[in-house]
Protein backbone atom coordinates (compact mmCIF):
# COMPACT_ATOMS: atom_id res chain seq x y z
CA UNK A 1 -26.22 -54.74 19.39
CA UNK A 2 -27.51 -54.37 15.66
CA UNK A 3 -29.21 -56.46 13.52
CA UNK A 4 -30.21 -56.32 9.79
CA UNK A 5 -33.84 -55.79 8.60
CA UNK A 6 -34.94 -58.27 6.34
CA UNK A 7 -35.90 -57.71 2.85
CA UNK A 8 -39.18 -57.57 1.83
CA UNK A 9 -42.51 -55.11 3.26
CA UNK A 10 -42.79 -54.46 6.80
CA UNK A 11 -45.32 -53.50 9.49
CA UNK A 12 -43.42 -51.43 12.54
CA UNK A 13 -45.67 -51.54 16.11
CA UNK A 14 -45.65 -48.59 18.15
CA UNK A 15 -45.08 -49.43 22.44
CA UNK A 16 -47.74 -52.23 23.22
CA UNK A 17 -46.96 -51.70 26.97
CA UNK A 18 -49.28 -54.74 27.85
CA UNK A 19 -51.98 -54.05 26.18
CA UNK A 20 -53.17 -57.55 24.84
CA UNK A 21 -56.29 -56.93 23.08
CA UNK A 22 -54.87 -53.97 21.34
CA UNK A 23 -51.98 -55.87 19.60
CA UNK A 24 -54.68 -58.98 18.93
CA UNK A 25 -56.68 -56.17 17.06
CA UNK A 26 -53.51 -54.26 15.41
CA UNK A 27 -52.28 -58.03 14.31
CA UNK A 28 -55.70 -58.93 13.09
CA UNK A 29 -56.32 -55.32 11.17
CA UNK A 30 -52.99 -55.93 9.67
CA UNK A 31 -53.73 -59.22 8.60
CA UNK A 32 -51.59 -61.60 10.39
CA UNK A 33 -52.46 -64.59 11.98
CA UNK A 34 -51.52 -65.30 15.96
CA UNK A 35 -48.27 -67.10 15.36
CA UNK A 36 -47.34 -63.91 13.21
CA UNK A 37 -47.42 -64.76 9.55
CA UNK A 38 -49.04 -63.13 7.25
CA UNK A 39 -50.28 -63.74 3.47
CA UNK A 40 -48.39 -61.56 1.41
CA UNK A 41 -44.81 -62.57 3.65
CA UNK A 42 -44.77 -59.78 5.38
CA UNK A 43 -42.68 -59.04 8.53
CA UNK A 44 -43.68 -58.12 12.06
CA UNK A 45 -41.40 -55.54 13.37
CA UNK A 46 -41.54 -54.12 17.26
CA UNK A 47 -40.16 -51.19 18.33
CA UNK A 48 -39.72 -51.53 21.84
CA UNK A 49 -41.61 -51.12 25.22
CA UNK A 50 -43.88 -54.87 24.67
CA UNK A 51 -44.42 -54.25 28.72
CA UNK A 52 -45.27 -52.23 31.87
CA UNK A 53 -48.69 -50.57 33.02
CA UNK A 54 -50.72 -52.50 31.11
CA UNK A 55 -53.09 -54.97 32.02
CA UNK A 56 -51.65 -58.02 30.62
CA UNK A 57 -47.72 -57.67 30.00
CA UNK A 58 -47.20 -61.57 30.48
CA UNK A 59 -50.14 -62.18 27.80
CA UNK A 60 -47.73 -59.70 25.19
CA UNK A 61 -44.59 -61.04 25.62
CA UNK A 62 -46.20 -65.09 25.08
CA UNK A 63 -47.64 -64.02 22.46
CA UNK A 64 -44.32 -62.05 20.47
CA UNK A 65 -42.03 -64.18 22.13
CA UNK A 66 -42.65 -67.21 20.32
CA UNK A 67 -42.77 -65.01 16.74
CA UNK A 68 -39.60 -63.41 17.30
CA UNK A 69 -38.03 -66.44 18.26
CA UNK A 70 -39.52 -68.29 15.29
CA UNK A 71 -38.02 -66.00 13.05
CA UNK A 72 -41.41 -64.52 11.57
CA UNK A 73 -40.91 -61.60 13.74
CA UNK A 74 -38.34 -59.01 15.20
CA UNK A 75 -37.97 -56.40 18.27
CA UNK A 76 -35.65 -53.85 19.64
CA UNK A 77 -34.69 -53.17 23.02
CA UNK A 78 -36.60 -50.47 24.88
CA UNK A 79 -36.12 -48.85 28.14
CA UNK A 80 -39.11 -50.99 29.54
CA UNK A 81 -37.43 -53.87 28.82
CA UNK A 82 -33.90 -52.86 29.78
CA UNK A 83 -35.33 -51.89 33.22
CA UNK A 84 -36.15 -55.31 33.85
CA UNK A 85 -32.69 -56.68 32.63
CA UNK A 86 -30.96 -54.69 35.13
CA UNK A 87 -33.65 -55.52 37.78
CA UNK A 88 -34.51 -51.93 38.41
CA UNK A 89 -37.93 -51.34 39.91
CA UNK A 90 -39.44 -48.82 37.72
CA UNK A 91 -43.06 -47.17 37.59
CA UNK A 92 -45.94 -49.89 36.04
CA UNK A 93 -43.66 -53.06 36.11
CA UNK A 94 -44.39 -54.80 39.57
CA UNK A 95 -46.04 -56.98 36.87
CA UNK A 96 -43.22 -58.49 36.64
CA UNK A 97 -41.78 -58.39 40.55
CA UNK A 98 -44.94 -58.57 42.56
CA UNK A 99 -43.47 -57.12 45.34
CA UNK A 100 -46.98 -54.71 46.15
CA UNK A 101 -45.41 -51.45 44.94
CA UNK A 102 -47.74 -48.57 46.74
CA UNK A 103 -47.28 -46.81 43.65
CA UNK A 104 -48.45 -49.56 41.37
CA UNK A 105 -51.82 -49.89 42.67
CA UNK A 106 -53.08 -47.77 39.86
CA UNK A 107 -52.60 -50.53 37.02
CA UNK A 108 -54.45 -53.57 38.55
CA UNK A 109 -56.00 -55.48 38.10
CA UNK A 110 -53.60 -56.87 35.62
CA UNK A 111 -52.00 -60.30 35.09
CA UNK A 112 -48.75 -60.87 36.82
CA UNK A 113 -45.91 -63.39 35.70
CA UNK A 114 -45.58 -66.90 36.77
CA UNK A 115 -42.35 -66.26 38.98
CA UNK A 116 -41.13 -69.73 36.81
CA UNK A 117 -41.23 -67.83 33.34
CA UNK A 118 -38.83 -64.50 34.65
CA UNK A 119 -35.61 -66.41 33.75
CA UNK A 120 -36.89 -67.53 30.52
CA UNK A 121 -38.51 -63.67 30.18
CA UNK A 122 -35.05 -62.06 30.64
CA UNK A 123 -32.90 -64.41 28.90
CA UNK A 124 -35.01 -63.31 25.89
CA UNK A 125 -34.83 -60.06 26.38
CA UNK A 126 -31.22 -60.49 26.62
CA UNK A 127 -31.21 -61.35 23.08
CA UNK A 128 -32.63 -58.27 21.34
CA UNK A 129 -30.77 -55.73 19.34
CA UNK A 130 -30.54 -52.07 20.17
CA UNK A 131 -31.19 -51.23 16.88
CA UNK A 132 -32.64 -52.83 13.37
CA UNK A 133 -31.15 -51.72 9.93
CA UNK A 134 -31.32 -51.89 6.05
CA UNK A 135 -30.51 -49.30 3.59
CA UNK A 136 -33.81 -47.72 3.38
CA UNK A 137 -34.88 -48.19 6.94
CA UNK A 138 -33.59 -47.90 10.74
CA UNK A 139 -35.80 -49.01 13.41
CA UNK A 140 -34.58 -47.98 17.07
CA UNK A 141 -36.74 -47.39 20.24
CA UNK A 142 -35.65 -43.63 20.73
CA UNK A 143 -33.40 -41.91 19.51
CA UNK A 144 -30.94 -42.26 16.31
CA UNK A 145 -28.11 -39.97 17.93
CA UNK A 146 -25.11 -40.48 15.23
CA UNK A 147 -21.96 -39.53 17.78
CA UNK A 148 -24.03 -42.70 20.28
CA UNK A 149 -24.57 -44.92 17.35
CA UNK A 150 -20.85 -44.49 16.72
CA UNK A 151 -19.55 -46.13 20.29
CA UNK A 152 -22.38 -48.59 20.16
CA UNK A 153 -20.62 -49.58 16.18
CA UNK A 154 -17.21 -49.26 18.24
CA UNK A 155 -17.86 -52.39 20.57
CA UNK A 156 -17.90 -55.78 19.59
CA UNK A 157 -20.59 -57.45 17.38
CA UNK A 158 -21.04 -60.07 20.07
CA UNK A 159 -21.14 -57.45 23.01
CA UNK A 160 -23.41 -57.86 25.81
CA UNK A 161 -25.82 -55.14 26.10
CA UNK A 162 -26.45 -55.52 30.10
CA UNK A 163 -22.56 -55.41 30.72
CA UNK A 164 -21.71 -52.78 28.25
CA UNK A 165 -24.60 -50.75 29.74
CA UNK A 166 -23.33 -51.51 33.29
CA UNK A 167 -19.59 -50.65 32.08
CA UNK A 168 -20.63 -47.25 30.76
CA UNK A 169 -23.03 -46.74 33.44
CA UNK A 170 -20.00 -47.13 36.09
CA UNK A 171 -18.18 -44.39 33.97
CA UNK A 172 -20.00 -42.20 34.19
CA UNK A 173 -20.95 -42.44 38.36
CA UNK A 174 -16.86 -42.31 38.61
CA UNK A 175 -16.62 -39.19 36.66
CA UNK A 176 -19.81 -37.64 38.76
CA UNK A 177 -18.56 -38.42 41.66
CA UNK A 178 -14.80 -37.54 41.26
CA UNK A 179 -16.96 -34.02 40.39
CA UNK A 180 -18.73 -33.68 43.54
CA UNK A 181 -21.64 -32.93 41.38
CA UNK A 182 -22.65 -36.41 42.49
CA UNK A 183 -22.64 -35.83 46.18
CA UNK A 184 -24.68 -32.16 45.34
CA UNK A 185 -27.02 -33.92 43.75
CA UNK A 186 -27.85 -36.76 46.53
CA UNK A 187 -27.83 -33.65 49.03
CA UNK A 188 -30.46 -31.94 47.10
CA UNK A 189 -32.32 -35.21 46.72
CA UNK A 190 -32.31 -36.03 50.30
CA UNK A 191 -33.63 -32.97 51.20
CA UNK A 192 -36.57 -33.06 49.16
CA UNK A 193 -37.43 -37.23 49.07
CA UNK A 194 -40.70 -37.01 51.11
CA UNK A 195 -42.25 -34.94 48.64
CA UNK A 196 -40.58 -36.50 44.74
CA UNK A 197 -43.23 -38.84 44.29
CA UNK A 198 -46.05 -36.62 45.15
CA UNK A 199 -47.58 -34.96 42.52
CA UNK A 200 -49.53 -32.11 44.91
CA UNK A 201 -46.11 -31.27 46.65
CA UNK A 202 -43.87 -29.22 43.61
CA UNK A 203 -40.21 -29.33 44.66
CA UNK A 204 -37.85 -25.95 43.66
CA UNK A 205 -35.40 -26.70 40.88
CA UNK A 206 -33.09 -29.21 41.72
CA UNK A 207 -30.04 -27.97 39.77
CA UNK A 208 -27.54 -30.25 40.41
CA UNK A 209 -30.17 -33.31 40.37
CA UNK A 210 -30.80 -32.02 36.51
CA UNK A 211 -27.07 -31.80 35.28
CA UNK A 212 -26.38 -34.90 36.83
CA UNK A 213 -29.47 -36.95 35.14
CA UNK A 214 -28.77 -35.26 31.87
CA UNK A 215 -24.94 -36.30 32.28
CA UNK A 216 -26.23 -39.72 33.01
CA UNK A 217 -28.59 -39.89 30.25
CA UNK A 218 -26.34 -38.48 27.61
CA UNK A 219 -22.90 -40.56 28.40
CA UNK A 220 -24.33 -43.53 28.13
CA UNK A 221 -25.24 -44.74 24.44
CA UNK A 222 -27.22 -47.51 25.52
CA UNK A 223 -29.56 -45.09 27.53
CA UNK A 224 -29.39 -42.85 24.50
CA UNK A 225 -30.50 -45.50 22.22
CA UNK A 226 -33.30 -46.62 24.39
CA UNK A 227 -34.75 -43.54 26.53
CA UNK A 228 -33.58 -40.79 24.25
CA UNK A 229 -31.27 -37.57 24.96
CA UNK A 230 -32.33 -34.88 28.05
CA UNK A 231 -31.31 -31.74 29.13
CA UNK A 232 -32.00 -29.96 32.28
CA UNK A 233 -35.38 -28.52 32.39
CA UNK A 234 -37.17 -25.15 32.89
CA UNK A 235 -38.57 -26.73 36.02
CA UNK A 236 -39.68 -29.74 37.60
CA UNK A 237 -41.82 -32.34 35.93
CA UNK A 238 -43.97 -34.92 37.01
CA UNK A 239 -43.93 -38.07 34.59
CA UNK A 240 -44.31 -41.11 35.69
CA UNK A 241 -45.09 -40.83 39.24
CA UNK A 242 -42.15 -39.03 40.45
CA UNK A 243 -40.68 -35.20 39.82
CA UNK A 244 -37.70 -34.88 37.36
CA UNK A 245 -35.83 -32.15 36.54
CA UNK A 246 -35.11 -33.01 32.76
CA UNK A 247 -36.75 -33.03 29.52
CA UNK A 248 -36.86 -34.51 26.70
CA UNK A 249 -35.17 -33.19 23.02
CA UNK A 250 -36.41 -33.45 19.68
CA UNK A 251 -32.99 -35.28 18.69
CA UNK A 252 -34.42 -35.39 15.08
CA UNK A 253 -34.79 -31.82 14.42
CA UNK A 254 -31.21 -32.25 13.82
CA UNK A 255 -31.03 -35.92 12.59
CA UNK A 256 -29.89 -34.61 8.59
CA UNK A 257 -28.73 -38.65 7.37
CA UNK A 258 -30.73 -39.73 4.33
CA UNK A 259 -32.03 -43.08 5.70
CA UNK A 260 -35.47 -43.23 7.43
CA UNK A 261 -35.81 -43.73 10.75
CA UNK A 262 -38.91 -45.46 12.70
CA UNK A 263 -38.92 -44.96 16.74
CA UNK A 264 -41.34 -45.58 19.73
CA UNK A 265 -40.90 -44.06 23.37
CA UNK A 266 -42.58 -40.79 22.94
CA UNK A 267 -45.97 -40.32 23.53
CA UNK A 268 -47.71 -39.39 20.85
CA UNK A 269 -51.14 -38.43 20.77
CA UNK A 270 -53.78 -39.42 17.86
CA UNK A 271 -56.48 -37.67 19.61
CA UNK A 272 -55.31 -34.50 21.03
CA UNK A 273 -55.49 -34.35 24.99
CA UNK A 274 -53.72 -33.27 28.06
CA UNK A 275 -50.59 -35.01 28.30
CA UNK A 276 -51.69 -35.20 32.56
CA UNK A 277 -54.79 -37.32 31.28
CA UNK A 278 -52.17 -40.22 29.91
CA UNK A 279 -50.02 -39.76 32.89
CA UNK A 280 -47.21 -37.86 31.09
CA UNK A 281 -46.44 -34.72 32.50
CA UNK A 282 -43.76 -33.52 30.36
CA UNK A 283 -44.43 -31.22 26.70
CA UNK A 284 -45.54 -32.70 24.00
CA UNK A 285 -42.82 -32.97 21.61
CA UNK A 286 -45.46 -32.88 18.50
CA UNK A 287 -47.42 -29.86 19.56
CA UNK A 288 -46.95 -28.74 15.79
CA UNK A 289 -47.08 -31.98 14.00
CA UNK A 290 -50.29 -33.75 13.24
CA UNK A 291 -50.44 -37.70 14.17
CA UNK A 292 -49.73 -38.65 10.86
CA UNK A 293 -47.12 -36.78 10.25
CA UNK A 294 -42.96 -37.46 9.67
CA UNK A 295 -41.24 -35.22 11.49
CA UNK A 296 -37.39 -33.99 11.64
CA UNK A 297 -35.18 -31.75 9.81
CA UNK A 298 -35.86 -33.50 6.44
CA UNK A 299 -39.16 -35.22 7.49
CA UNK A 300 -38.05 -39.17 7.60
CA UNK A 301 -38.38 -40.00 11.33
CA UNK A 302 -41.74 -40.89 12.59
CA UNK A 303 -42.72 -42.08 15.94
CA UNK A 304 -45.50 -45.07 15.57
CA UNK A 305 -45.99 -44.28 19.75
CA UNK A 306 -49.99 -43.51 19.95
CA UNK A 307 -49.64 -43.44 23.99
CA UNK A 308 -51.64 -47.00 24.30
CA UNK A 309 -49.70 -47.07 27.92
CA UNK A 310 -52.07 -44.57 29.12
CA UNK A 311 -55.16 -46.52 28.22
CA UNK A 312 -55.43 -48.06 31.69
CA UNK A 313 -56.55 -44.99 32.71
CA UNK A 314 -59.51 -44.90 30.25
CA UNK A 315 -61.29 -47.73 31.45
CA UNK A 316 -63.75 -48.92 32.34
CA UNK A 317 -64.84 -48.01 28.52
CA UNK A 318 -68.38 -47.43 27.67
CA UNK A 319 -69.51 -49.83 25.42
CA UNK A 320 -69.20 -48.87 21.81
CA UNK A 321 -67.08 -45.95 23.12
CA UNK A 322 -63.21 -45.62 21.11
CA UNK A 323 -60.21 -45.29 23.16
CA UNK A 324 -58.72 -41.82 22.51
CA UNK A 325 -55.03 -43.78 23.09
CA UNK A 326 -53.94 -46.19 20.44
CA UNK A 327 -51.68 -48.73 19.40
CA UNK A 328 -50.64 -48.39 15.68
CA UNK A 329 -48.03 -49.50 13.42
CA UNK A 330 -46.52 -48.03 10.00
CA UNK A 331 -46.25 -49.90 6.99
CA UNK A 332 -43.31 -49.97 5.07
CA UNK A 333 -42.33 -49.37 2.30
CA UNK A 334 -46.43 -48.32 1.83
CA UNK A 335 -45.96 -45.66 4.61
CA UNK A 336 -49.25 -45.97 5.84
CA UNK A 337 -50.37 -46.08 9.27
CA UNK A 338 -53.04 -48.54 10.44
CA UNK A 339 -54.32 -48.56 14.62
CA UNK A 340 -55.80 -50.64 16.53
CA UNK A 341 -59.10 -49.48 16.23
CA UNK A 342 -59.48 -50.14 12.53
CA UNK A 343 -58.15 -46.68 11.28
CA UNK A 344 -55.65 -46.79 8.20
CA UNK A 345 -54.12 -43.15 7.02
CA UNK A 346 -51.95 -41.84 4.50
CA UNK A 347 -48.38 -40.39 6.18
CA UNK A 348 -47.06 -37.31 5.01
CA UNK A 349 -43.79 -37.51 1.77
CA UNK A 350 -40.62 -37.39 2.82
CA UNK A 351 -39.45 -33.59 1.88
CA UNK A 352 -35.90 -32.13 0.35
CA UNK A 353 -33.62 -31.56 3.35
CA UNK A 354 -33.10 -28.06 2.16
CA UNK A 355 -37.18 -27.48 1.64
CA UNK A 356 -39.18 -24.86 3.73
């Protein structure tokens, strides 16, 4: 479930979440060419989320597929991904199903997969680490939580990630249920299902819904790894099309290991906006930081996530008009941060764990 980094410089890309024409742009403004090579050797490096909401998700994954498989590029697992692996029908990928989700409707038109390509499409996914790793870089989708990455390091190198997940996942609904907090929380759930997925209809606090989904997020390494840690929230949240009754944590405010650590998953905004207007309806986690930022108790994590999976809900775009979303990627060991729509900025030093 991890893999090594190779040597050499290396260009991290934020969540493409099917956004073709973005990562065509990225690729180009990095300098690569469309089977993923570049001039100078350097290394394409993906940090999860390649599908889902998007307009073109099939387009993405032909086009990284082939580079990753090739050799000339690498990507992690992340929670978009695993979602399809365990066939779970999750907001923005009937894509991928084309079973007419109601809730769906707001992403088309976009292309939808040849039903002959999903077994290829999975077995693929199947393949890619959790994690990616050299001494002076980690690349994970979410979160770098030392006590998870410690059971994921327990299993075997040749573990499974869909049965381990599946094996911890069970675990976990024994202990919840052998609790009755399971059975409190499907009470409170039934009693409130005609209104979860509508935004205009607030539900009260679902307690018991909360501790359970932030036991269920937090047992499970694998979830950790990919979707990040939770805790029960101050009150109900709408994010992605449903209410929830956890939020997210800023894991690296107390991430304190030396080694650098690039993620995805979260959202971040170059241009600063309502979270509502990309469809998130949860706090922004970088409130303080600006986009180019590091961030954590000693400044070395930094989320490349520019929140191009809201960008569906931008268009149609004026001509000549710039998407406030983007899609960006950080150069390393440069540091610097180049987007989709030709920007290229300086990131902020690494700082003394111990510094103000």
């Amino acid at each position: 479930m991890f893999a090594s980094l190779p040597e050499g410089p290396l260009d991290i890309v934020g969540d493409v979440h099917g956004e073709l024409d973005a990562l065509r742009s990225l690729l180009a403004h990095l300098g690569y060419d469309t089977a993923g090579r570049h001039p100078a050797g350097r290394t394409l490096v993906f940090a999860g989320d390649l599908c889902d909401r998007g307009p073109d998700s099939p387009g993405v994954l032909e086009l990284v597929q082939p580079m990753v498989e090739a050799g000339r590029a690498l990507a992690v697992l992340g929670n978009h991904e695993l979602n399809l692996l365990r066939g779970d029908r999750k907001d923005g990928n009937d894509w991928f199903w084309s079973e007419g989700f109601p809730r769906d409707a707001r992403y088309e038109p976009r292309a939808h997969i040849d039903p002959a390509r999903r077994g290829d499409v999975l077995a693929f996914l199947r393949t890619l680490p959790l994690a990616l790793e050299r001494p002076d870089l980690r690349v994970i989708h979410a979160a770098w939580h030392p006590p998870s990455i410690e059971r994921l390091r327990a299993e075997p190198a040749n573990a499974d990630v869909l049965e381990t997940f599946r094996r911890w996942d069970h675990a976990t609904l024994t202990e919840l249920a052998a609790s009755g907090l399971d059975a409190r929380a499907g009470a409170e759930r039934a009693a409130f299902r005609g209104q979860l997925r509508d935004p205009s209809r607030k539900p009260p606090m679902l307690h018991a819904v909360a501790r359970a989904d932030e036991i269920g997020q937090t047992s499970n390494p694998i979830r950790v790894a990919t979707s990040g840690l939770e805790r029960a929230a101050p009150g109900p949240l709408f994010i992605a099309g449903t209410w929830r009754f956890v939020e997210r944590v800023r894991w690296w405010d107390d991430y304190r290991e030396p080694t650098p650590v690039v993620v995805g998953h979260y959202w971040r905004q170059f241009v600063t906006r309502e979270r509502r207007a990309s469809g998130q309806g949860d706090a922004n986690l970088f409130d303080q930081l600006h986009a180019h930022e590091w961030h954590g108790a000693r400044s070395n994590v930094f989320c490349v996530d520019f929140s191009v999976g809201g960008r569906y809900r931008e268009r149609p775009l004026a001509p000549g008009v710039v998407p406030t979303t983007r899609l960006g990627a950080i150069r390393w060991p440069e540091r610097t941060l180049t987007l989709d729509t030709g920007e290229t900025l300086a990131t902020t030093p690494e700082r003394a764990l111990d510094a103000g």
